[in-house]
ModelCIF file with pLDDT and N, C-alpha, C, O atoms, coordinates in Angstrom:
data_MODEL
#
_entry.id   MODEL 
#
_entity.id                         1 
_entity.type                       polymer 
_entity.pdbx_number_of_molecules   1 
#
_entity_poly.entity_id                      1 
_entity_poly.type                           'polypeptide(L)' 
_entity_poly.nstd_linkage                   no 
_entity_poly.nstd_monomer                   no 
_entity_poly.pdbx_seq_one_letter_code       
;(UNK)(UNK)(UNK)(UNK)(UNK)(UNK)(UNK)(UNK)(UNK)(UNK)(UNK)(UNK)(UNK)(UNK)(UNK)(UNK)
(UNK)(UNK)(UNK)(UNK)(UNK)(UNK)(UNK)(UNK)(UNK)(UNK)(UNK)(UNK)(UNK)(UNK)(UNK)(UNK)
(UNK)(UNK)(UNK)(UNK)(UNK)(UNK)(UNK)(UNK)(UNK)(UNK)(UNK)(UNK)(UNK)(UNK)(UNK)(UNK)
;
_entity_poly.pdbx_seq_one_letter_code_can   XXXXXXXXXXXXXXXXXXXXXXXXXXXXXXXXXXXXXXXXXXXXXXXX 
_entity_poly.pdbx_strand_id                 A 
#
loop_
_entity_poly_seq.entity_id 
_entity_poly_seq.num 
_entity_poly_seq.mon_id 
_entity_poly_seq.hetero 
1 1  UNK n 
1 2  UNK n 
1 3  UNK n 
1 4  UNK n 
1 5  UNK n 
1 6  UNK n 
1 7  UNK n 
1 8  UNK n 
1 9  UNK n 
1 10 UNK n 
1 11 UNK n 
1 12 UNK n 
1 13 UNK n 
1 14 UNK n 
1 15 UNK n 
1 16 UNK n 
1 17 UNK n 
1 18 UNK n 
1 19 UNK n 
1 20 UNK n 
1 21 UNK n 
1 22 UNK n 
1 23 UNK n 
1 24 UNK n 
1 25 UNK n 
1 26 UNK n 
1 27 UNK n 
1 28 UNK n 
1 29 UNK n 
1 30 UNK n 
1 31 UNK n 
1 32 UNK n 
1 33 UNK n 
1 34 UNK n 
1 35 UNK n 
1 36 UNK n 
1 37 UNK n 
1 38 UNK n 
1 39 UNK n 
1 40 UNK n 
1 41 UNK n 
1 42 UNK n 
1 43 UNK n 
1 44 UNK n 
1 45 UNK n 
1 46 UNK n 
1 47 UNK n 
1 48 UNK n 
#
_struct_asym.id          A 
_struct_asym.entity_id   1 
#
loop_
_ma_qa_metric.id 
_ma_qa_metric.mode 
_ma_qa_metric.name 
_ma_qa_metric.software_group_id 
_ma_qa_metric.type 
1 global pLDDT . pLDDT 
2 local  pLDDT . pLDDT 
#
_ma_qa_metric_global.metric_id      1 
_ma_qa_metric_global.metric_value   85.79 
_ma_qa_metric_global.model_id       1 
_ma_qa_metric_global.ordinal_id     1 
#
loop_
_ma_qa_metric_local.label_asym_id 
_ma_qa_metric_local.label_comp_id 
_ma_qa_metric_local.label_seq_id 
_ma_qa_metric_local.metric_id 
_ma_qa_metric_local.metric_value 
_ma_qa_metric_local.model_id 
_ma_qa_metric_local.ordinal_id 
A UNK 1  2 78.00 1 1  
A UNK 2  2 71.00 1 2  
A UNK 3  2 74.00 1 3  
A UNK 4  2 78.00 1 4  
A UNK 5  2 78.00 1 5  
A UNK 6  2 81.00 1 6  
A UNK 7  2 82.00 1 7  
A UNK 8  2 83.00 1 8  
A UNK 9  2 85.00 1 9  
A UNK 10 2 82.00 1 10 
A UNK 11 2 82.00 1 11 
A UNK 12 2 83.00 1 12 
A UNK 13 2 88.00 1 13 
A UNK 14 2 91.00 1 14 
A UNK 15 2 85.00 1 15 
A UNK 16 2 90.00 1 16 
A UNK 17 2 89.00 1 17 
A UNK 18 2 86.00 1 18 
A UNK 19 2 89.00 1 19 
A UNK 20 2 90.00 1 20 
A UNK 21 2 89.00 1 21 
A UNK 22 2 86.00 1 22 
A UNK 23 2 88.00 1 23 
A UNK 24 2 89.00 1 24 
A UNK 25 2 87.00 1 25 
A UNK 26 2 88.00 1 26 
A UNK 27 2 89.00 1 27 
A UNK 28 2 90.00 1 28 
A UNK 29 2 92.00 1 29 
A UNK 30 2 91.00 1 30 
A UNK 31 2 88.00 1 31 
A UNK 32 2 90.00 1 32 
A UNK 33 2 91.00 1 33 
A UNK 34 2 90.00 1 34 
A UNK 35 2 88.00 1 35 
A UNK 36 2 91.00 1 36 
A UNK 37 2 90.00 1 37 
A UNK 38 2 87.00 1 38 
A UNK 39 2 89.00 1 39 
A UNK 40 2 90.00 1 40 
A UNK 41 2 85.00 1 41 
A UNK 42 2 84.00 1 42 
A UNK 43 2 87.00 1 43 
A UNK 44 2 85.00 1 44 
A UNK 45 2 81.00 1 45 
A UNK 46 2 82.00 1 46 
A UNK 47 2 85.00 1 47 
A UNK 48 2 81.00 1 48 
#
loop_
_atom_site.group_PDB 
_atom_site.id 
_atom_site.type_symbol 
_atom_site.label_atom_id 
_atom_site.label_alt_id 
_atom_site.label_comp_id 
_atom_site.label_asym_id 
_atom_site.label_entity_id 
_atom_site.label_seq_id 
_atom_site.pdbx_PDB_ins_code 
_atom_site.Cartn_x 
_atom_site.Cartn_y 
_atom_site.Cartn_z 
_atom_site.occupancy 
_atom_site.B_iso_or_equiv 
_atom_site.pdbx_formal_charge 
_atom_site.auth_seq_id 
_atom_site.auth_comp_id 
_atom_site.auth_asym_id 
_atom_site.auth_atom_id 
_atom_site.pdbx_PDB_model_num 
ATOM 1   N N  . UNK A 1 1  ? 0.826   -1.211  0.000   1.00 78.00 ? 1  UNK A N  1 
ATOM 2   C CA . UNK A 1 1  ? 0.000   0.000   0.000   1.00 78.00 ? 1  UNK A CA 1 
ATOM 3   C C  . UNK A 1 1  ? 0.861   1.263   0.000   1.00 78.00 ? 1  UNK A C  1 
ATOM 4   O O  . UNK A 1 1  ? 0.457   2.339   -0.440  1.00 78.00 ? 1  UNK A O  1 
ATOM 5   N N  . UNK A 1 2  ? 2.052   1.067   0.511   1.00 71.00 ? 2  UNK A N  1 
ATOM 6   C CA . UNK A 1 2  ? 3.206   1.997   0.903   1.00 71.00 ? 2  UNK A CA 1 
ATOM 7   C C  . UNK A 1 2  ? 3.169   2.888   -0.666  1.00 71.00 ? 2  UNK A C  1 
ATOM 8   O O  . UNK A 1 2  ? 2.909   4.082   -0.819  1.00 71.00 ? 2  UNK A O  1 
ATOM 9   N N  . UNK A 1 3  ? 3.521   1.861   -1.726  1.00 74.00 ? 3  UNK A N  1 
ATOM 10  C CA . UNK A 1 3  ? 3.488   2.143   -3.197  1.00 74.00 ? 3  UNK A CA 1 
ATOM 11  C C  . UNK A 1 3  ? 2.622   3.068   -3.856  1.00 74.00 ? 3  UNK A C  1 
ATOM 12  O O  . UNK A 1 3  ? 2.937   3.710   -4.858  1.00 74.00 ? 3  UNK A O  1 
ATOM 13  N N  . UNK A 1 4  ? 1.462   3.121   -3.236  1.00 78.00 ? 4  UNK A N  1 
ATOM 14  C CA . UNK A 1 4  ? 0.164   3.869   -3.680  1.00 78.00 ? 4  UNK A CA 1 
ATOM 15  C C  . UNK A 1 4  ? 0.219   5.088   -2.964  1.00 78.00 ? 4  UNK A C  1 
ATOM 16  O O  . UNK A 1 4  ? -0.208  5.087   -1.809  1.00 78.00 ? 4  UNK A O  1 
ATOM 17  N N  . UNK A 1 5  ? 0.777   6.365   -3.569  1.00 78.00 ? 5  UNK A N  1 
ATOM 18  C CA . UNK A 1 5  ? 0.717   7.422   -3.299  1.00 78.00 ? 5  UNK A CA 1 
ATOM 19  C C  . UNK A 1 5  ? -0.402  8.371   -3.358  1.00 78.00 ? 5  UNK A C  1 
ATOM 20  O O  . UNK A 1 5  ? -0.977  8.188   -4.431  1.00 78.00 ? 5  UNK A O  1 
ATOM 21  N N  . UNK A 1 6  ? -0.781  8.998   -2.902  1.00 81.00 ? 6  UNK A N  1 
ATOM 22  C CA . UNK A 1 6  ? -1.473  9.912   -2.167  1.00 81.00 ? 6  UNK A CA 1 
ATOM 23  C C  . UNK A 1 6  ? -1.543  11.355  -2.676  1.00 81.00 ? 6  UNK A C  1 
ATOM 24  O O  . UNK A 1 6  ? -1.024  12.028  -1.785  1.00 81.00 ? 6  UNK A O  1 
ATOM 25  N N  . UNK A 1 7  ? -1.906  12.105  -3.606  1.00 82.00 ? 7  UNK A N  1 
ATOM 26  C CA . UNK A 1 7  ? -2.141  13.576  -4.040  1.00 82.00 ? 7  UNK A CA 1 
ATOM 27  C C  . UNK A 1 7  ? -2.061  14.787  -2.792  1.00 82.00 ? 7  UNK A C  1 
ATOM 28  O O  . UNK A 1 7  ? -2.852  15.029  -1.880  1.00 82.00 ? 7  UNK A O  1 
ATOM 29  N N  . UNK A 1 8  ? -1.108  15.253  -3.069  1.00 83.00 ? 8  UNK A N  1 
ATOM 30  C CA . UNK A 1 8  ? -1.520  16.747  -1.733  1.00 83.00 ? 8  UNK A CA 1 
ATOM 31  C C  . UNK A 1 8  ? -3.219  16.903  -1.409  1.00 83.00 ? 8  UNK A C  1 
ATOM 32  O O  . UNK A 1 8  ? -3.782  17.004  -0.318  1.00 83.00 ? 8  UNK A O  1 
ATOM 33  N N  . UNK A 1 9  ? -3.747  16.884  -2.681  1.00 85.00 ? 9  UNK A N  1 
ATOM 34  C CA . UNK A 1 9  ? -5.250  17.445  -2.264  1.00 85.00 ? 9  UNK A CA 1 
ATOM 35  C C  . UNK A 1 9  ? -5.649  16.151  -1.497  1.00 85.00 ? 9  UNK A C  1 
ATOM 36  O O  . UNK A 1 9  ? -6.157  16.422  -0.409  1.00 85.00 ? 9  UNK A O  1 
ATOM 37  N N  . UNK A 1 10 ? -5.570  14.969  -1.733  1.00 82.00 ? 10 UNK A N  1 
ATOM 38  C CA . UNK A 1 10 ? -6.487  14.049  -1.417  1.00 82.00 ? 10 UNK A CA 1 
ATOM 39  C C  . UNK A 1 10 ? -5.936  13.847  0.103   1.00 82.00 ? 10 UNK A C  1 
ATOM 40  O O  . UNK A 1 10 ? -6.723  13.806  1.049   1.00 82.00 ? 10 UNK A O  1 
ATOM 41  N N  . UNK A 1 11 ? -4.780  13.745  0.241   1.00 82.00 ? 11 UNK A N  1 
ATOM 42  C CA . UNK A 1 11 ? -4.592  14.205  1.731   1.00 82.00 ? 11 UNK A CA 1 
ATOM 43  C C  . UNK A 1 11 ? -4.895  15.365  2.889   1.00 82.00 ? 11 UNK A C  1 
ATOM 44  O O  . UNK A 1 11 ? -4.481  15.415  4.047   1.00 82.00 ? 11 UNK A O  1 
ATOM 45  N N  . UNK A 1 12 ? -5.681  16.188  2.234   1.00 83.00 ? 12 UNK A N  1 
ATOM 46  C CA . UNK A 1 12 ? -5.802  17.538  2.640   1.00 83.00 ? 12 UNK A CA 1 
ATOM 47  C C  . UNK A 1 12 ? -7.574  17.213  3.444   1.00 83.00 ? 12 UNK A C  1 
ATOM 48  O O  . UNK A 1 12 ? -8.089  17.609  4.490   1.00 83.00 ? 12 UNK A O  1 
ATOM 49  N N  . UNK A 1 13 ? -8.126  16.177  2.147   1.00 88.00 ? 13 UNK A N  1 
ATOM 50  C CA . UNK A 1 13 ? -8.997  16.159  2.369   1.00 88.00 ? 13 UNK A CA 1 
ATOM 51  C C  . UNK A 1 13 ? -9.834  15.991  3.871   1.00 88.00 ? 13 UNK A C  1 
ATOM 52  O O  . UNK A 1 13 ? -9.019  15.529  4.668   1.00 88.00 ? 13 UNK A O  1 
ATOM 53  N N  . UNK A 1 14 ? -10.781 16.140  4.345   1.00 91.00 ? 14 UNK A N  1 
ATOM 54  C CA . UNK A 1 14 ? -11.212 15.177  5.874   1.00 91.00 ? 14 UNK A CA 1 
ATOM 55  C C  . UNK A 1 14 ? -11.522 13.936  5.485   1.00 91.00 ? 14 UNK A C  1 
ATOM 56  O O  . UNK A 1 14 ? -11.800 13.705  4.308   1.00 91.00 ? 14 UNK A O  1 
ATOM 57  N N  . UNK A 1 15 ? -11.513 12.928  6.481   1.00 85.00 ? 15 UNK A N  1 
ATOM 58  C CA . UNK A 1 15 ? -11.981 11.830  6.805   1.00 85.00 ? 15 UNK A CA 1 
ATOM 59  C C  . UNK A 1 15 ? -13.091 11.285  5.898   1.00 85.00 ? 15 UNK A C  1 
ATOM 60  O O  . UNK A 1 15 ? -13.009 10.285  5.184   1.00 85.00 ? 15 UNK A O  1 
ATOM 61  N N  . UNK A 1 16 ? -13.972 11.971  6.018   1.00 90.00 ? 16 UNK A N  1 
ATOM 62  C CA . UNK A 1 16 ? -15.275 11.458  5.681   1.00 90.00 ? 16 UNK A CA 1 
ATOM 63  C C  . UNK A 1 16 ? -15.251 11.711  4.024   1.00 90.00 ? 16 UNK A C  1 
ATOM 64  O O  . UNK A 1 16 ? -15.748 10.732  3.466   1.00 90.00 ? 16 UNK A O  1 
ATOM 65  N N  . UNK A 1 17 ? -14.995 12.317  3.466   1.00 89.00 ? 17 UNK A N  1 
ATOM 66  C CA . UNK A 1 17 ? -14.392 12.574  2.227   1.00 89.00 ? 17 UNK A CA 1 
ATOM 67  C C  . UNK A 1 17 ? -13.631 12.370  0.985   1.00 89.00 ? 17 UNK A C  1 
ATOM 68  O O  . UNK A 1 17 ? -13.712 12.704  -0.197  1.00 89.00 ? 17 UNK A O  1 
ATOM 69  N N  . UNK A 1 18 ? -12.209 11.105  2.386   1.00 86.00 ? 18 UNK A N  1 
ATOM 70  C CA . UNK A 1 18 ? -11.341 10.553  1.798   1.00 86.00 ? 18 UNK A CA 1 
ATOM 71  C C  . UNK A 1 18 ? -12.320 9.270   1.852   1.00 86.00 ? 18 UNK A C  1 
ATOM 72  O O  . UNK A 1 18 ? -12.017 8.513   0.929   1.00 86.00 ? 18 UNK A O  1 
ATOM 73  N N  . UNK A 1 19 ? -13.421 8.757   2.640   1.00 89.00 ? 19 UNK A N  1 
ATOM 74  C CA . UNK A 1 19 ? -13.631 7.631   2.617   1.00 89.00 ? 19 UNK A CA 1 
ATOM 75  C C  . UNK A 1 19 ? -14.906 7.726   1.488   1.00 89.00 ? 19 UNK A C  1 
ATOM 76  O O  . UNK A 1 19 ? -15.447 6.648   1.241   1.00 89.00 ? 19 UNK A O  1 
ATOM 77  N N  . UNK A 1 20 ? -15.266 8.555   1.004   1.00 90.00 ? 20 UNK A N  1 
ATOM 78  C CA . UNK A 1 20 ? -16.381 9.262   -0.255  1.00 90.00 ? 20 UNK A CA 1 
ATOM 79  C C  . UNK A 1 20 ? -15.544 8.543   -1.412  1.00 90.00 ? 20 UNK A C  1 
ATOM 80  O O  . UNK A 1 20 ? -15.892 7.474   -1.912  1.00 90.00 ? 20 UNK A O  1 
ATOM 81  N N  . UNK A 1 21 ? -14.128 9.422   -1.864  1.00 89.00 ? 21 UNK A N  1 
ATOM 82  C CA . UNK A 1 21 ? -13.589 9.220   -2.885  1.00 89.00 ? 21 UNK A CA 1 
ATOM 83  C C  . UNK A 1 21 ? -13.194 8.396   -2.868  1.00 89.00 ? 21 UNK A C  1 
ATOM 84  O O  . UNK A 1 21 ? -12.987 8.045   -4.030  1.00 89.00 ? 21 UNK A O  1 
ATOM 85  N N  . UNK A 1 22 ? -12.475 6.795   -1.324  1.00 86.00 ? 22 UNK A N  1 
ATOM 86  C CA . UNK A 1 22 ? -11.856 5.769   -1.940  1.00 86.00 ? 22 UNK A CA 1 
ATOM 87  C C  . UNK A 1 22 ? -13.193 5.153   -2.704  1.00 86.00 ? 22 UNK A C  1 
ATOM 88  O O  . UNK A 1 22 ? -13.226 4.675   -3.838  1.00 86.00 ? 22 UNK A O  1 
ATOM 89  N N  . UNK A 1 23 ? -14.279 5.298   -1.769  1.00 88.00 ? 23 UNK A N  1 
ATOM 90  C CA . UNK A 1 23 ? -15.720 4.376   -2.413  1.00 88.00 ? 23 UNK A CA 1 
ATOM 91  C C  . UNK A 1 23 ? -15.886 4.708   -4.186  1.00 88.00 ? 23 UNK A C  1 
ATOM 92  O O  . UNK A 1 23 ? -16.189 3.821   -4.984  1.00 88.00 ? 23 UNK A O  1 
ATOM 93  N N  . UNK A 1 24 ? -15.657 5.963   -4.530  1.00 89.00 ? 24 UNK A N  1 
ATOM 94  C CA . UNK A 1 24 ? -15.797 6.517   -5.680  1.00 89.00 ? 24 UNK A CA 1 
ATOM 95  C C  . UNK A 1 24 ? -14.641 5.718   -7.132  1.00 89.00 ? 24 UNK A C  1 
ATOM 96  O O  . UNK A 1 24 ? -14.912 5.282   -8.251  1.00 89.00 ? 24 UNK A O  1 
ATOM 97  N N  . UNK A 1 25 ? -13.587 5.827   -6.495  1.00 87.00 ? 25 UNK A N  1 
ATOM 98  C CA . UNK A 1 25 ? -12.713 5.127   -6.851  1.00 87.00 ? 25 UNK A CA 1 
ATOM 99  C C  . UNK A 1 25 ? -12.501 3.196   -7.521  1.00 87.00 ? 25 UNK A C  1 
ATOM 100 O O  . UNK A 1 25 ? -11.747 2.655   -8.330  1.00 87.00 ? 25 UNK A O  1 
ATOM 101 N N  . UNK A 1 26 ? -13.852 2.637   -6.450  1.00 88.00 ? 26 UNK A N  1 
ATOM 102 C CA . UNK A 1 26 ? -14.039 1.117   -6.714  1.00 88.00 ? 26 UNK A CA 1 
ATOM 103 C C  . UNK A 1 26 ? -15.506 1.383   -7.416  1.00 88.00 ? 26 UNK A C  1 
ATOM 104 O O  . UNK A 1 26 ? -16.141 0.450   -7.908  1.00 88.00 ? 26 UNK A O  1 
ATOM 105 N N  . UNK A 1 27 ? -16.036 2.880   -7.417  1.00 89.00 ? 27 UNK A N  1 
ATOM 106 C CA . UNK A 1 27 ? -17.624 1.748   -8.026  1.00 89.00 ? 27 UNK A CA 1 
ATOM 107 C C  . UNK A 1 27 ? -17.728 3.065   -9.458  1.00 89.00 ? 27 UNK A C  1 
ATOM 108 O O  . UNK A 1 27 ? -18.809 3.218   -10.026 1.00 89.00 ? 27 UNK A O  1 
ATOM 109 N N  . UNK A 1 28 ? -16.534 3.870   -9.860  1.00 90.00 ? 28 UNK A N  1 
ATOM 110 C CA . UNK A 1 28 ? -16.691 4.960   -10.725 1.00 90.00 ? 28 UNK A CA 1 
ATOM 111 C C  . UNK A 1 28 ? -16.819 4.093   -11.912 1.00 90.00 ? 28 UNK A C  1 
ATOM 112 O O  . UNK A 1 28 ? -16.620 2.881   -11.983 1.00 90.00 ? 28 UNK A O  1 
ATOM 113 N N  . UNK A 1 29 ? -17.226 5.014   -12.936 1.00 92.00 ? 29 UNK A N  1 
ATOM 114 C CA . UNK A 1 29 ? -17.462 4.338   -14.419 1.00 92.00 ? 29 UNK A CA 1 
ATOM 115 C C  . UNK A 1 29 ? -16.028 3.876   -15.257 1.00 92.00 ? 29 UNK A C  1 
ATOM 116 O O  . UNK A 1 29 ? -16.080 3.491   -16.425 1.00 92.00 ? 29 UNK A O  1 
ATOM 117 N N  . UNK A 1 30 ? -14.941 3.957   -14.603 1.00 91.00 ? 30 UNK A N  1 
ATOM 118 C CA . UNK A 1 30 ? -13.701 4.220   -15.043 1.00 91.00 ? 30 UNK A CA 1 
ATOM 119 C C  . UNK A 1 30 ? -13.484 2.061   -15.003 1.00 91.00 ? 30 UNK A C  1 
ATOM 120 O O  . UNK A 1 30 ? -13.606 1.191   -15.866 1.00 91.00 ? 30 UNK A O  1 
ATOM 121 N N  . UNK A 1 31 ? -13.075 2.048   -13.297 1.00 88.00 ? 31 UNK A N  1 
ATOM 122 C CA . UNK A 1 31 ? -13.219 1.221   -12.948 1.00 88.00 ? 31 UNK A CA 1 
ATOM 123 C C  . UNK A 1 31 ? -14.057 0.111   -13.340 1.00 88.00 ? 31 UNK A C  1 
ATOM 124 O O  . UNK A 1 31 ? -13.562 -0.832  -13.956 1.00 88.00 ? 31 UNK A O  1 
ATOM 125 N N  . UNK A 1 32 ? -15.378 0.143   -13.014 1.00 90.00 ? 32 UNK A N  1 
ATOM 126 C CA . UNK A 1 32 ? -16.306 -0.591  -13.999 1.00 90.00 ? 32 UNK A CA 1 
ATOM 127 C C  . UNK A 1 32 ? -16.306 -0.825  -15.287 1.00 90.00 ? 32 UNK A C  1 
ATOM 128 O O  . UNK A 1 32 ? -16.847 -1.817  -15.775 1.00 90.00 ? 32 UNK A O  1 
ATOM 129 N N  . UNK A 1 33 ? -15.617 0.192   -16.052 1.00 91.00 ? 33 UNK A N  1 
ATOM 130 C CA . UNK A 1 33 ? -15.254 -0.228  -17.284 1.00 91.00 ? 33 UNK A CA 1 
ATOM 131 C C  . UNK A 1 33 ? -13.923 -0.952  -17.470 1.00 91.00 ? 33 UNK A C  1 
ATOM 132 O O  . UNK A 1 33 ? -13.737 -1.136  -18.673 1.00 91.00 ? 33 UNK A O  1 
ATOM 133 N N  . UNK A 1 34 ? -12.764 -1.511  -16.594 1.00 90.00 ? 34 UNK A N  1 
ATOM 134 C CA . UNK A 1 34 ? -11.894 -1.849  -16.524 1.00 90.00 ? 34 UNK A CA 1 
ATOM 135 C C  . UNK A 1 34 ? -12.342 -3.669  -16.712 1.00 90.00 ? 34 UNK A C  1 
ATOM 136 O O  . UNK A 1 34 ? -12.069 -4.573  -17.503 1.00 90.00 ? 34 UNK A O  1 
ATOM 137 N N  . UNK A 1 35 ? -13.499 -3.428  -14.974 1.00 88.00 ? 35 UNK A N  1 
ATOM 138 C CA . UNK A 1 35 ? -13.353 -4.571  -14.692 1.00 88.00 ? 35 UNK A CA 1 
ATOM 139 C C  . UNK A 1 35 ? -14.150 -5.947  -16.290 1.00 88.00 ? 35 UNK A C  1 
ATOM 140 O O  . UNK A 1 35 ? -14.019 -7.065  -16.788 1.00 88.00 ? 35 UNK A O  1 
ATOM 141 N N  . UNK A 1 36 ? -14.985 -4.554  -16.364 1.00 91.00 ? 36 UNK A N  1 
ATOM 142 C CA . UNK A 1 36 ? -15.848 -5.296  -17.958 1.00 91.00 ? 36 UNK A CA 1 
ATOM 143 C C  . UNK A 1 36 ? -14.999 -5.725  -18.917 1.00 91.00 ? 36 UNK A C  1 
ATOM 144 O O  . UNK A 1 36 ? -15.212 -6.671  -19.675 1.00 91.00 ? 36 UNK A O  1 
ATOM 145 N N  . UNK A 1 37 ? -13.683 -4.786  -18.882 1.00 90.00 ? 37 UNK A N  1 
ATOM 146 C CA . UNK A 1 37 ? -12.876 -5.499  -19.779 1.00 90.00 ? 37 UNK A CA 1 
ATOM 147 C C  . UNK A 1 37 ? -11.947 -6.548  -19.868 1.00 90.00 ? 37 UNK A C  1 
ATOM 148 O O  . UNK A 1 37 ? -11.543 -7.081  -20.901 1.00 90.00 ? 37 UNK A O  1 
ATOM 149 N N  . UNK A 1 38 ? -11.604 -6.834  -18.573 1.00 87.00 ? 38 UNK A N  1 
ATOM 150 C CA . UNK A 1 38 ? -11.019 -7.885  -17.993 1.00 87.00 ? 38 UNK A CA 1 
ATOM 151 C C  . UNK A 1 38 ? -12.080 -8.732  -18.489 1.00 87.00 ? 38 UNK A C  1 
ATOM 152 O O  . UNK A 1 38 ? -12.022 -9.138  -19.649 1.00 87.00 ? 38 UNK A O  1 
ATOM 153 N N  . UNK A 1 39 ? -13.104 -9.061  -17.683 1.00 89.00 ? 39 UNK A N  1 
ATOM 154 C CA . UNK A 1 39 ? -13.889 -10.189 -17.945 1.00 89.00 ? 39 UNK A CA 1 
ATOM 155 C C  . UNK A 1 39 ? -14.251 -10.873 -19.427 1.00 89.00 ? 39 UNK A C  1 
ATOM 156 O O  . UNK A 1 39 ? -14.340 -12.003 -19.907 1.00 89.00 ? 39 UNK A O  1 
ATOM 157 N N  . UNK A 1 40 ? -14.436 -9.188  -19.943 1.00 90.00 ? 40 UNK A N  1 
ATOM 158 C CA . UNK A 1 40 ? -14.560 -9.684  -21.960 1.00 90.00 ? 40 UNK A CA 1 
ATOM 159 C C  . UNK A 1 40 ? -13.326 -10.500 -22.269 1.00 90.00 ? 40 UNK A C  1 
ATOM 160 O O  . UNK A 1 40 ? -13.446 -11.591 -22.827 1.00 90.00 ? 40 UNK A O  1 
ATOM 161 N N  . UNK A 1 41 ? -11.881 -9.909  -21.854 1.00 85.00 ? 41 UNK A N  1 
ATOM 162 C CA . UNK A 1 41 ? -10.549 -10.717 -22.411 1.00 85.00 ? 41 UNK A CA 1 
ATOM 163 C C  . UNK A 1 41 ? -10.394 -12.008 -22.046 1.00 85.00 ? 41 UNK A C  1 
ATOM 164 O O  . UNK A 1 41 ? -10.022 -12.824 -22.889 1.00 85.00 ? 41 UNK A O  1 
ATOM 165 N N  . UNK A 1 42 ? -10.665 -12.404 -20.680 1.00 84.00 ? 42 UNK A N  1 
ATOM 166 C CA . UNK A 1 42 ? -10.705 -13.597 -20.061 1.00 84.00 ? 42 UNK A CA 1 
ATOM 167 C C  . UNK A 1 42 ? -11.630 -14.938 -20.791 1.00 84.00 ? 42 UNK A C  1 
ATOM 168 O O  . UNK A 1 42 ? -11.412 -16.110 -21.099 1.00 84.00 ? 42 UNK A O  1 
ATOM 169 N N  . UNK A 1 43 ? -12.573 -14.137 -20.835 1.00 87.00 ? 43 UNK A N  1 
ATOM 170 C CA . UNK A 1 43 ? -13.852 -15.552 -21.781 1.00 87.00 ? 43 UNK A CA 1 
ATOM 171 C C  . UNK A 1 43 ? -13.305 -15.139 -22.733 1.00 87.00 ? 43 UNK A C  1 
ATOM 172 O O  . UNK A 1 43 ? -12.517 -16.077 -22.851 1.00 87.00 ? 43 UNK A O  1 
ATOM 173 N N  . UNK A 1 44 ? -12.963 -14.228 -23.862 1.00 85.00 ? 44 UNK A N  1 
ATOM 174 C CA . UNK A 1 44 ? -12.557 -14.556 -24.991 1.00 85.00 ? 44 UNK A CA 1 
ATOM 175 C C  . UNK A 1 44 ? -11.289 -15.444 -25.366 1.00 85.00 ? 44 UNK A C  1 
ATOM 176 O O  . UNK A 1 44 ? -11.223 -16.056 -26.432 1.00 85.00 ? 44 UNK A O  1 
ATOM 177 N N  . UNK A 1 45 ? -10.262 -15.463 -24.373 1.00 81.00 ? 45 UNK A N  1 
ATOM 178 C CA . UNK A 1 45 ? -9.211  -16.189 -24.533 1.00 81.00 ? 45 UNK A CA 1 
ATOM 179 C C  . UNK A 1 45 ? -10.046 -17.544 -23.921 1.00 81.00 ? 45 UNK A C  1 
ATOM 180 O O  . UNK A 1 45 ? -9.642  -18.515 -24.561 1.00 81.00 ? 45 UNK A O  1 
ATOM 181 N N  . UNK A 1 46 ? -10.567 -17.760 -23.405 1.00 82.00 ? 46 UNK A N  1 
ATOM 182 C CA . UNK A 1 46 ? -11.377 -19.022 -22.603 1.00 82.00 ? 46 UNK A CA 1 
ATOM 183 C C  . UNK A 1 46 ? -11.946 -19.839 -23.724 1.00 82.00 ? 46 UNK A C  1 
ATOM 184 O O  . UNK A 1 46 ? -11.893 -21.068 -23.745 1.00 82.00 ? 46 UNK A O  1 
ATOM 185 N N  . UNK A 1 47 ? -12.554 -19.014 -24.758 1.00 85.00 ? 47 UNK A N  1 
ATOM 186 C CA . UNK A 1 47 ? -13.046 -19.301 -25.817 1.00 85.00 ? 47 UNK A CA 1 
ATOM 187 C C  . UNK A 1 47 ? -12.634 -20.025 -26.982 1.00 85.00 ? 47 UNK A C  1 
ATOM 188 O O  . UNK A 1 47 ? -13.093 -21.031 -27.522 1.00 85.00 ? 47 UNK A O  1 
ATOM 189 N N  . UNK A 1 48 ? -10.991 -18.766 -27.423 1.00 81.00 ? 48 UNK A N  1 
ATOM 190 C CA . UNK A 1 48 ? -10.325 -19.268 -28.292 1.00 81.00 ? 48 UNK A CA 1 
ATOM 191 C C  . UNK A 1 48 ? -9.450  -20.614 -27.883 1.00 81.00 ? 48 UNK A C  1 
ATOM 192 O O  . UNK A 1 48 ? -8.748  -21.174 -28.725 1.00 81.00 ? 48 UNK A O  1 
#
């Protein structure tokens, strides 16, 4: 976790805020579109 650095702002942030954006972070459209793509590559190689 040491590895995973931290933004001035996002440290600046309060508590309740930082725990807003980690949540934001696992359920954003970014993410979700990651994990969709993992799963598409996986069955498609599963496939071939």
């Amino acid at each position: 976790l040491l590895e995973s650095q931290l933004t001035e702002e996002e440290r600046a942030l309060p508590a309740e805020a930082k725990l807003s954006r980690a949540l934001d972070m696992l359920y954003d459209q970014n993410y979700t579109y990651l994990k969709g793509q993992v799963e598409v590559r996986i069955r498609l190689c599963r496939d071939m």
